[in-house]
Protein backbone atom coordinates (compact mmCIF):
# COMPACT_ATOMS: atom_id res chain seq x y z
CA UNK A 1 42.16 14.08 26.84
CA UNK A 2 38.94 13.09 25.54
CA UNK A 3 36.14 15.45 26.78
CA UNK A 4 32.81 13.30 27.37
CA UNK A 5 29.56 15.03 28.50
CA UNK A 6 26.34 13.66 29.45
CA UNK A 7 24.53 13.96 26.05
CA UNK A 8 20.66 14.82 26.87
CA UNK A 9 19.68 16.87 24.08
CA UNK A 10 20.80 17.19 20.03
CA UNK A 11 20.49 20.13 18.52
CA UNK A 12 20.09 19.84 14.55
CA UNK A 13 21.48 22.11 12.20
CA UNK A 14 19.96 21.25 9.14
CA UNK A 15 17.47 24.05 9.17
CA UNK A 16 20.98 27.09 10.03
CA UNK A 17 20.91 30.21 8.37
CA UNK A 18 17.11 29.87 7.10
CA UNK A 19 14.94 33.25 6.78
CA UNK A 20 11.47 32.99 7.70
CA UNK A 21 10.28 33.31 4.49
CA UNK A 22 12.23 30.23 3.59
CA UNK A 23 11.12 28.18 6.21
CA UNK A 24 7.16 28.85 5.82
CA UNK A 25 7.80 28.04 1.72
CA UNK A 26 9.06 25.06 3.45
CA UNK A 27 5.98 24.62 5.86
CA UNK A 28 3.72 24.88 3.05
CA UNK A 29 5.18 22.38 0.77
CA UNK A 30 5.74 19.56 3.25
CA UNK A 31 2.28 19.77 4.55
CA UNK A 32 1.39 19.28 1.77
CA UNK A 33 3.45 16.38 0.38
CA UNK A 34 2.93 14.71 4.27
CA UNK A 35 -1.29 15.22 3.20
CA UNK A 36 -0.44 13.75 0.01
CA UNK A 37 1.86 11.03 1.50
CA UNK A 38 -1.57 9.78 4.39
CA UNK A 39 -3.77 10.49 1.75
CA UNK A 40 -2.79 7.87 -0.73
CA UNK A 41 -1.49 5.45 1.44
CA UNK A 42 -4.32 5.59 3.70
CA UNK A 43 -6.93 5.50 0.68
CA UNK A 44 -5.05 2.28 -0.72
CA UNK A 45 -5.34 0.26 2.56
CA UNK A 46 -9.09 0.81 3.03
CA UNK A 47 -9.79 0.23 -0.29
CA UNK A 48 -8.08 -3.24 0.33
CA UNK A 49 -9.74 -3.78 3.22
CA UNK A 50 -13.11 -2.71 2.52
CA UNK A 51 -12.81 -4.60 -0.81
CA UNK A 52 -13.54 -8.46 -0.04
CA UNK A 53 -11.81 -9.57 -3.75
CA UNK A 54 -8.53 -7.97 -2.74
CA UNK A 55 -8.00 -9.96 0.11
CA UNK A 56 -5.27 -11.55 -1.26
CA UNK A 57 -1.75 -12.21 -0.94
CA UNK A 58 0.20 -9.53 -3.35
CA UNK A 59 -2.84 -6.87 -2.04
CA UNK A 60 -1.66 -7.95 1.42
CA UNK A 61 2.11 -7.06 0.94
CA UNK A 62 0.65 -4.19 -1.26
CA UNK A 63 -0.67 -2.95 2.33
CA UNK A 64 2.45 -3.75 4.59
CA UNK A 65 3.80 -1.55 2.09
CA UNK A 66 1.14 1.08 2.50
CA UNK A 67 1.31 0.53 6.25
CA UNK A 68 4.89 0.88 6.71
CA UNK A 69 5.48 4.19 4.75
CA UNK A 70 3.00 5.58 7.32
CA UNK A 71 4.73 4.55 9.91
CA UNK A 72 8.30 5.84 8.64
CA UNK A 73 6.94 9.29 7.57
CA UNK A 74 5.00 9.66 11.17
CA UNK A 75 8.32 9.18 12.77
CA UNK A 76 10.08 12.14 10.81
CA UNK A 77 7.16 14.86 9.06
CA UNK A 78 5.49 15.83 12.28
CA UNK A 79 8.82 16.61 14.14
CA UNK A 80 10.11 18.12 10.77
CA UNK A 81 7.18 20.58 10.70
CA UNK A 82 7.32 21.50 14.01
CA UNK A 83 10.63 22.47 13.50
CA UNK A 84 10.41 24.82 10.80
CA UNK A 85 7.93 26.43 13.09
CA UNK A 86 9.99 26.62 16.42
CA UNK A 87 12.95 28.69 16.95
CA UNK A 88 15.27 26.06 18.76
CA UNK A 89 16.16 22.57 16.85
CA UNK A 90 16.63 20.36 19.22
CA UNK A 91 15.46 16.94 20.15
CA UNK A 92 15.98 14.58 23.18
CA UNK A 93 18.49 11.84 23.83
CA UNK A 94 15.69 9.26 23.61
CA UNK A 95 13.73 11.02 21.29
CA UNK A 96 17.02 11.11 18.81
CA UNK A 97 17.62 7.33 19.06
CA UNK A 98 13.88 6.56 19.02
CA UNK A 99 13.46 8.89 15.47
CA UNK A 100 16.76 6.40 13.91
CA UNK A 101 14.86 3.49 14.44
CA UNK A 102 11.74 3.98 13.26
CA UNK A 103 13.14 6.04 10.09
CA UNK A 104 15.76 3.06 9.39
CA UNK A 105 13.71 0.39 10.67
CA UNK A 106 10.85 1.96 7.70
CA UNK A 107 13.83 1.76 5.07
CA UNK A 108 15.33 -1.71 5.82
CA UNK A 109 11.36 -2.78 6.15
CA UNK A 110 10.66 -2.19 2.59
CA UNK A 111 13.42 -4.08 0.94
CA UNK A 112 12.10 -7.13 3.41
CA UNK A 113 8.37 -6.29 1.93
CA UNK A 114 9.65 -5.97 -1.94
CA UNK A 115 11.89 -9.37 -1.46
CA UNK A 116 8.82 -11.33 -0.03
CA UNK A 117 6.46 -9.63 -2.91
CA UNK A 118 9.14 -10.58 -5.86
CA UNK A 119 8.10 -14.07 -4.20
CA UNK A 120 4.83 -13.63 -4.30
CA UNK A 121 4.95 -12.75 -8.03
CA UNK A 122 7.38 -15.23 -8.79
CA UNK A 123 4.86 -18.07 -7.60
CA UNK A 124 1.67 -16.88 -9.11
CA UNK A 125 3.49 -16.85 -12.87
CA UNK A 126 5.77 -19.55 -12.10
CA UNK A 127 4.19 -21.47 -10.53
CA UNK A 128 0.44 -20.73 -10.60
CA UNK A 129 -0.73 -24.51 -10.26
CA UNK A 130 0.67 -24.22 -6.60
CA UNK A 131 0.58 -21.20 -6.13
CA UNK A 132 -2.43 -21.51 -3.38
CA UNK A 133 -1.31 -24.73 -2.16
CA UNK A 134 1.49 -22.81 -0.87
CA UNK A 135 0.67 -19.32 0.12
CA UNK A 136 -1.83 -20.68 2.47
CA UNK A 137 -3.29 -17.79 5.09
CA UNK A 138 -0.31 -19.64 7.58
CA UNK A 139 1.97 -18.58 5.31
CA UNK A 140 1.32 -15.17 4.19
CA UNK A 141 1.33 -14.48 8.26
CA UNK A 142 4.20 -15.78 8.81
CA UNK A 143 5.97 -13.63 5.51
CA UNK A 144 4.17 -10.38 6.88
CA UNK A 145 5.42 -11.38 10.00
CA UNK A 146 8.75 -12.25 8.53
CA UNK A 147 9.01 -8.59 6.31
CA UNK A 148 8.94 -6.77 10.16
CA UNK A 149 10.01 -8.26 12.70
CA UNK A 150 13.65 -8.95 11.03
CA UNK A 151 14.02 -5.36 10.29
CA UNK A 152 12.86 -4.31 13.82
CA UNK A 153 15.29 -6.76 15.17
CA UNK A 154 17.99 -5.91 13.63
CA UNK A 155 17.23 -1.77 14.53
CA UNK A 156 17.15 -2.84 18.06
CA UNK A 157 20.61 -4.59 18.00
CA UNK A 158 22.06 -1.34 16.00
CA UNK A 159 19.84 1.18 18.50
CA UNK A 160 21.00 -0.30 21.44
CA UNK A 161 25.49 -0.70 20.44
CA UNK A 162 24.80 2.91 19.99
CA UNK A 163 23.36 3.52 23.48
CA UNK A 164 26.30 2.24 25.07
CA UNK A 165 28.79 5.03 23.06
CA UNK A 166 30.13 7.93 25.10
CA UNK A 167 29.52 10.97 22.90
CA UNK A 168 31.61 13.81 23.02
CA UNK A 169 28.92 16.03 21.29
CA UNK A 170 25.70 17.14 20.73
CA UNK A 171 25.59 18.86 17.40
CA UNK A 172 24.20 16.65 14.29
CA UNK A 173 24.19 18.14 10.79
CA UNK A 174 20.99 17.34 9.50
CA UNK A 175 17.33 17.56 9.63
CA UNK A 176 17.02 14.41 11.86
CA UNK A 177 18.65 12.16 13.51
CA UNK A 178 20.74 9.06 11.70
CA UNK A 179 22.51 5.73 13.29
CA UNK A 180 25.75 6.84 11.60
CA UNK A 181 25.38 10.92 12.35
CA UNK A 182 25.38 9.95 16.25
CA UNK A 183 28.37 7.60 15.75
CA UNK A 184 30.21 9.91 14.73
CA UNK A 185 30.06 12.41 17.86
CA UNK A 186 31.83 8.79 19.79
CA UNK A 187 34.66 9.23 21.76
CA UNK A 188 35.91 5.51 21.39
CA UNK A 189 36.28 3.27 18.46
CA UNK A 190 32.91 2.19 16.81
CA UNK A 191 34.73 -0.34 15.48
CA UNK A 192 31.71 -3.18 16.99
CA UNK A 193 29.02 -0.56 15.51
CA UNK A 194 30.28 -0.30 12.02
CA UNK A 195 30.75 -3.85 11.67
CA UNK A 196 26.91 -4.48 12.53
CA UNK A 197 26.58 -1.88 10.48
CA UNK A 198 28.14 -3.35 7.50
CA UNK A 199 26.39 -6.84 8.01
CA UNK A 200 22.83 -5.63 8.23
CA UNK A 201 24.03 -3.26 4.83
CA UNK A 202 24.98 -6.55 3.47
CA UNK A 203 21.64 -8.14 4.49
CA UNK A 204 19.50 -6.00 2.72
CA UNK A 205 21.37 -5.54 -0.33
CA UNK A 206 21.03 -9.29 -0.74
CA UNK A 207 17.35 -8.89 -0.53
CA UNK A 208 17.67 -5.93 -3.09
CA UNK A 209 19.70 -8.95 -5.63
CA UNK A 210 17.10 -11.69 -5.09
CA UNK A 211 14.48 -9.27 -5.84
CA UNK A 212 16.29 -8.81 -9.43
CA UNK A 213 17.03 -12.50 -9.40
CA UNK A 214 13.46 -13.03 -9.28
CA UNK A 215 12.61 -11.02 -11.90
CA UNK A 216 15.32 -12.22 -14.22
CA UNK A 217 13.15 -15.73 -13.60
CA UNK A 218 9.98 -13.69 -14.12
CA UNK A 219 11.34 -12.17 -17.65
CA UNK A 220 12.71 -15.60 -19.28
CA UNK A 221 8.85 -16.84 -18.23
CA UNK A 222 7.01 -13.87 -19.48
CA UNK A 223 8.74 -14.41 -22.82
CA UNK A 224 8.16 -17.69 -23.28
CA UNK A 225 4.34 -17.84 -22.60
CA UNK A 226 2.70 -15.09 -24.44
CA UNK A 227 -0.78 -14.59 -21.67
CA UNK A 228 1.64 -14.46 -18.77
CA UNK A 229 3.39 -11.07 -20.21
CA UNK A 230 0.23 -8.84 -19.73
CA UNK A 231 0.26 -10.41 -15.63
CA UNK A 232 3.93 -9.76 -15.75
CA UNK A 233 3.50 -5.94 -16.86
CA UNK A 234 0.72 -5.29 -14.55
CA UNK A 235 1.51 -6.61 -11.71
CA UNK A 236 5.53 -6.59 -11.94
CA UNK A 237 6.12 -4.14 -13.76
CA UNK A 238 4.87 -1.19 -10.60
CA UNK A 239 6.98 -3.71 -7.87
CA UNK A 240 10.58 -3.10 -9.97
CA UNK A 241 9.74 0.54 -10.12
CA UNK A 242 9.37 0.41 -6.36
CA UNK A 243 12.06 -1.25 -5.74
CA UNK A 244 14.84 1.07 -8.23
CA UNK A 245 13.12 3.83 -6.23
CA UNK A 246 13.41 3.03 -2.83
CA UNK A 247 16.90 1.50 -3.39
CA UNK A 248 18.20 4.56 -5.52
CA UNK A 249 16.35 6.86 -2.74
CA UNK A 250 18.12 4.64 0.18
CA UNK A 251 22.13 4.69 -1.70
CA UNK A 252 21.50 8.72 -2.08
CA UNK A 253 21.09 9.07 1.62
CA UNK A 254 23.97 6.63 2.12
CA UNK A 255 26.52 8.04 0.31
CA UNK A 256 25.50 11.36 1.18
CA UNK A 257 25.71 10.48 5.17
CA UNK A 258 28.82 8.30 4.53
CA UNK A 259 30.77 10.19 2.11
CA UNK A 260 28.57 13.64 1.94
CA UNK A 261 31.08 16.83 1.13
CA UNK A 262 30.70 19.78 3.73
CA UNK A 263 31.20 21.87 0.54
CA UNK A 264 28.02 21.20 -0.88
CA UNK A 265 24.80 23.76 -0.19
CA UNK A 266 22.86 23.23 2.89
CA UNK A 267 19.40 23.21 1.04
CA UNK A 268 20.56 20.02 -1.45
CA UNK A 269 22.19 18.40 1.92
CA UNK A 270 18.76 18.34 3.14
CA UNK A 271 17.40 16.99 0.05
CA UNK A 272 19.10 14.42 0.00
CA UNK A 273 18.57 13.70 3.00
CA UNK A 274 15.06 13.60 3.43
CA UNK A 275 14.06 12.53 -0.15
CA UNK A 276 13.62 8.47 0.95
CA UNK A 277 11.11 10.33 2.97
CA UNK A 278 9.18 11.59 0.90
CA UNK A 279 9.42 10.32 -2.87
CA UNK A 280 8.65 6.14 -2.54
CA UNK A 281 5.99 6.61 0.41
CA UNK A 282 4.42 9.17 -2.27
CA UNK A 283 5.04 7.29 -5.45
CA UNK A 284 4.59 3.58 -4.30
CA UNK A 285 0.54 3.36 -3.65
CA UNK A 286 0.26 6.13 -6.60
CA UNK A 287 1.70 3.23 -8.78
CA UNK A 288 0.11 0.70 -7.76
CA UNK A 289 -3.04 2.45 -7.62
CA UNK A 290 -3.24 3.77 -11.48
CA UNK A 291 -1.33 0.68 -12.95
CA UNK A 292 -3.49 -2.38 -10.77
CA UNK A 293 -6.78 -2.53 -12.57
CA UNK A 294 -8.50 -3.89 -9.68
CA UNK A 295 -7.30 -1.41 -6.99
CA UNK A 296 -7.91 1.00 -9.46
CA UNK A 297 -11.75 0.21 -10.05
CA UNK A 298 -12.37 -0.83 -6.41
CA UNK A 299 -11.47 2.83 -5.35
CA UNK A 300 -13.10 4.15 -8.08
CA UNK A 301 -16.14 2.14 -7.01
CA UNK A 302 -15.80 3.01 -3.18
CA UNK A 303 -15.45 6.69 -3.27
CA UNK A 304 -18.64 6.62 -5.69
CA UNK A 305 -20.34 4.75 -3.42
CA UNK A 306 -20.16 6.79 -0.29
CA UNK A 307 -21.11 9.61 -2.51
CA UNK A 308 -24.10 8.19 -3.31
CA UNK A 309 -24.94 6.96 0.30
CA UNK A 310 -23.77 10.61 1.23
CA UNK A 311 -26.09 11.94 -0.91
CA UNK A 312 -29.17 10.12 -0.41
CA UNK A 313 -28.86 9.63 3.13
CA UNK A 314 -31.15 6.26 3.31
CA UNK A 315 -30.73 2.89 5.03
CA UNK A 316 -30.21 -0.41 2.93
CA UNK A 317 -31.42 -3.42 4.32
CA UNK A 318 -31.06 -6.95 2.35
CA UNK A 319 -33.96 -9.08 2.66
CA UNK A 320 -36.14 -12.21 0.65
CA UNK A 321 -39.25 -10.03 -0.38
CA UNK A 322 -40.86 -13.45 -1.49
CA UNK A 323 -40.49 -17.17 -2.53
CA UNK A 324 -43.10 -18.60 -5.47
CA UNK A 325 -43.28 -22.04 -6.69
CA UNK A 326 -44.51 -22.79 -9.74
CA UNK A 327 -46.96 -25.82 -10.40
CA UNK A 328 -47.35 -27.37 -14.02
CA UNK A 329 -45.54 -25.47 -16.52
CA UNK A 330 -42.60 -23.37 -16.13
CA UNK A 331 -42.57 -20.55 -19.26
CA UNK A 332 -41.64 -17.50 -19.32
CA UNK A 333 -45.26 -15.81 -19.26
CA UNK A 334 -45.44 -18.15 -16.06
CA UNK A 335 -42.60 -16.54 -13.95
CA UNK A 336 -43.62 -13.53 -15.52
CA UNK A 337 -47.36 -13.88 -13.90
CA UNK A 338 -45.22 -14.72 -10.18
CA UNK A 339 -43.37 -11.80 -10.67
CA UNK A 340 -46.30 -9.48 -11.13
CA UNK A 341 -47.86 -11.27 -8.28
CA UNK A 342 -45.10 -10.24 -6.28
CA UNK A 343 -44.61 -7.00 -7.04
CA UNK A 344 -48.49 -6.10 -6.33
CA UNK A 345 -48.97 -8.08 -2.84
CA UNK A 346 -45.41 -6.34 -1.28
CA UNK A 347 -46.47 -3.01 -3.40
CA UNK A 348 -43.03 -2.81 -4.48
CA UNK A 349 -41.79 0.22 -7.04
CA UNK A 350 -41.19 -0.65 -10.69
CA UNK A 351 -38.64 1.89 -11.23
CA UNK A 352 -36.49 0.58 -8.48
CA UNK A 353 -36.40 -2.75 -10.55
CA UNK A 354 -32.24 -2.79 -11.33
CA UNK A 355 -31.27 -6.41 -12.82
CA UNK A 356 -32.69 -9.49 -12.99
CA UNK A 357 -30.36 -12.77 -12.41
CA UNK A 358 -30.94 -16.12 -13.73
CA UNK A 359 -29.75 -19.51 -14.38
CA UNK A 360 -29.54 -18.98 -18.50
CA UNK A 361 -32.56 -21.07 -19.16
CA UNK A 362 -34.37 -20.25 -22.62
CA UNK A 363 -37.48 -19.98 -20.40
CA UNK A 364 -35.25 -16.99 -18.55
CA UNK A 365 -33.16 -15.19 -21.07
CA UNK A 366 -35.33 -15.43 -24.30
CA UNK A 367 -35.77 -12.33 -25.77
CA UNK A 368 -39.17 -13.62 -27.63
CA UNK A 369 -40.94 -16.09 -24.70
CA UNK A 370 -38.68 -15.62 -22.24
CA UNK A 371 -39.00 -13.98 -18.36
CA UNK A 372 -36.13 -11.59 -20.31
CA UNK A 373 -37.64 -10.83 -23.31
CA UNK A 374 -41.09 -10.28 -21.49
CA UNK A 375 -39.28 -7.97 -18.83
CA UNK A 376 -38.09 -5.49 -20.98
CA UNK A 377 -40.68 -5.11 -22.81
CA UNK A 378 -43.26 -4.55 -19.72
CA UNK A 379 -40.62 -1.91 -18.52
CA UNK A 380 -40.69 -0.22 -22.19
CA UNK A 381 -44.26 0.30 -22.01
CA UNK A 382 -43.72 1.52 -18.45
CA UNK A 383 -41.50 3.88 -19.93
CA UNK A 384 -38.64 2.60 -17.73
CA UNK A 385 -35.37 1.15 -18.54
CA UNK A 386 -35.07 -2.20 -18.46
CA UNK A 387 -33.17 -3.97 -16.11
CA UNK A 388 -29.63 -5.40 -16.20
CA UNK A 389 -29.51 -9.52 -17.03
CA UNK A 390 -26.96 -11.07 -14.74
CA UNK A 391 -26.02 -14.94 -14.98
CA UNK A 392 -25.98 -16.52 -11.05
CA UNK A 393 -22.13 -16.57 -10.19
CA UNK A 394 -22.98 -20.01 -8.14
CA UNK A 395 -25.01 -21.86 -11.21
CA UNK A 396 -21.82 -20.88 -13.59
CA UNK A 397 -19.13 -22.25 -10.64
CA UNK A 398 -21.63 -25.45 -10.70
CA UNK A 399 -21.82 -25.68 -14.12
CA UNK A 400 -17.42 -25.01 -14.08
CA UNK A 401 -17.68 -28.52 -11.58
């Protein structure tokens, strides 16, 4: 006789037999690794955002990524630490199937990002002559859009063949709640679960080979043409440690929820468990972060920044202070005389004189006749440093035409 009950509540075991003492060393340490976790990822996205010359594609993905380990963590940390807090473990019917999704839909979601960012890569050494004829803005939408709402679709279909089981329990054996855990308190054949099961395994594990197909391209390229190995280690070499660590992370948790021995100690059950969880959302923006030279300097950059606005607390404002033409000659003592003119009728500061950008004339950048030259030695005498020489980005792209 099979003995089905109206399932509203799970209660989760994974936290049985702890002491108090044990559970706030817990408390402590996954505060702080969930801090750590928002921290970095959080920190990489605005520094891509805020950062106009990282708006492109790979820094794109590189923030799906960033995005989409908050979103995974958010649906298992809070709940986790609220937990080890409360003296009950338990967590609603909805609430269970609701937590699978979004931990599973976070999983499957970062194999889609890593296959459409082994892509990316594979293009822009490739194939860098059309590269940007095809990853047009149309494009990298529709592979953002691509990397979640397959995933997401997918969860649904597996979220919703599980709503329909009749459960004949309510007791799950770890920390949170997994697709497979509730299958297994069925009271009929899962047979149609498993197989969807299976197939969307099978899905993602292709995406895991073409990654490494991609980069088996990527290595016979980098080897032939010495300046693309330096892109290839920079930029490649932080993706394939991504993707060995969610994938390794991902096959611990499956063969411990498929195959997991009841013999084995509670506290490395939960480990293994949770460590998906925790290690790549942790590891993945750190990597990026120290081994990308531009995200690198553009945080760098940022965080100084603010200081400094912090700090001084003052407005900037961006204006033309003044526009002089010159009649007759143009020399350096000439522009020097318009500058001086300048500086006296708007009564500007000397001292808050920081570069000077020209065209790369000899009447600009001469160090004997020139505005340059002429500069730097006024500001010597003025006992201030001279200012920093910068060549106009727009006269060197004309010059490139």
């Amino acid at each position: 006789m099979i003995n089905a009950t109206m399932v509203e509540v799970f209660t989760l075991s994974g936290l049985k037999d702890t002491t108090t003492k044990y559970r706030v060393t817990l408390f402590s340490l996954n505060l702080f690794c969930y801090s750590a976790i928002l921290f970095v990822n959080v920190a990489l996205i605005f520094t891509v955002i805020l950062e106009e010359k990282l708006h492109s594609p790979m820094y794109i993905f590189l923030c799906n990524l960033c995005f989409n380990s908050l979103c995974g963590t958010a649906a298992f940390h809070p709940k986790f630490l609220f937990d080890l807090l409360a003296n009950t473990y338990v967590i609603s019917y909805t609430g269970c199937l609701l937590q699978a999704f979004f931990i599973y839909s976070y999983a499957t979601t970062d194999f889609s990002i890593l296959a459409v960012m082994a892509y990316d890569r594979y293009l822009a050494i490739c194939r860098p002559l059309q590269y940007h004829v095809i990853m047009t803005k149309q494009w990298v939408v529709f592979l953002v859009c691509f990397s979640r709402l397959v995933p997401l679709s997918c969860l649904s279909v597996g979220v919703i063949l599980t709503a329909t089981l009749t459960l004949c329990g309510s007791h799950i054996d770890k920390l949170y709640c997994d697709n497979w855990s509730v299958l297994m308190l069925s009271c009929h054949s899962t047979m149609s679960n498993n197989i969807f099961g299976y197939c969307v395994t099978l899905l993602y594990f292709l995406h895991a080979v073409y990654v490494m197909c991609s980069y088996v391209q990527l290595v016979k390229f980098s080897l032939k043409y010495q300046d693309c190995r330096k892109k290839f280690l920079q930029t490649c070499a932080p993706h394939l440690f991504c993707l060995v660590n969610v994938t390794a992370a991902l096959l611990f948790d499956l063969m411990y929820g498929r195959f997991g021995s009841k013999y084995l100690e509670q506290s490395l059950k939960n480990f293994m468990a949770i460590q998906f969880l925790i290690i790549p959302p942790l590891l993945n923006p750190i990597i990026y972060g120290l081994n990308l030279t531009e995200v690198r300097r553009s945080f760098l950059r940022l965080s100084w920044y603010n200081k400094q606005l912090r700090s001084a607390n003052f407005e900037i404002c961006e204006e033309l202070a003044a526009l002089q033409s010159l009649k007759g000659t143009t020399t350096g003592e000439d522009i020097l005389g318009k500058v001086y003119q300048t500086m006296e009728e708007l009564d500007l500061d000397w001292s808050k004189l920081a570069s000077i950008t020209t065209d790369g004339a000899p009447n600009m950048v001469g160090m004997s006749r020139g505005l340059i030259g002429r500069m730097n030695r006024e500001m010597e005498e003025r006992g201030l440093t001279a200012p920093l020489q910068v060549h106009c980005l727009i006269h060197q792209q004309a010059l490139c035409c």
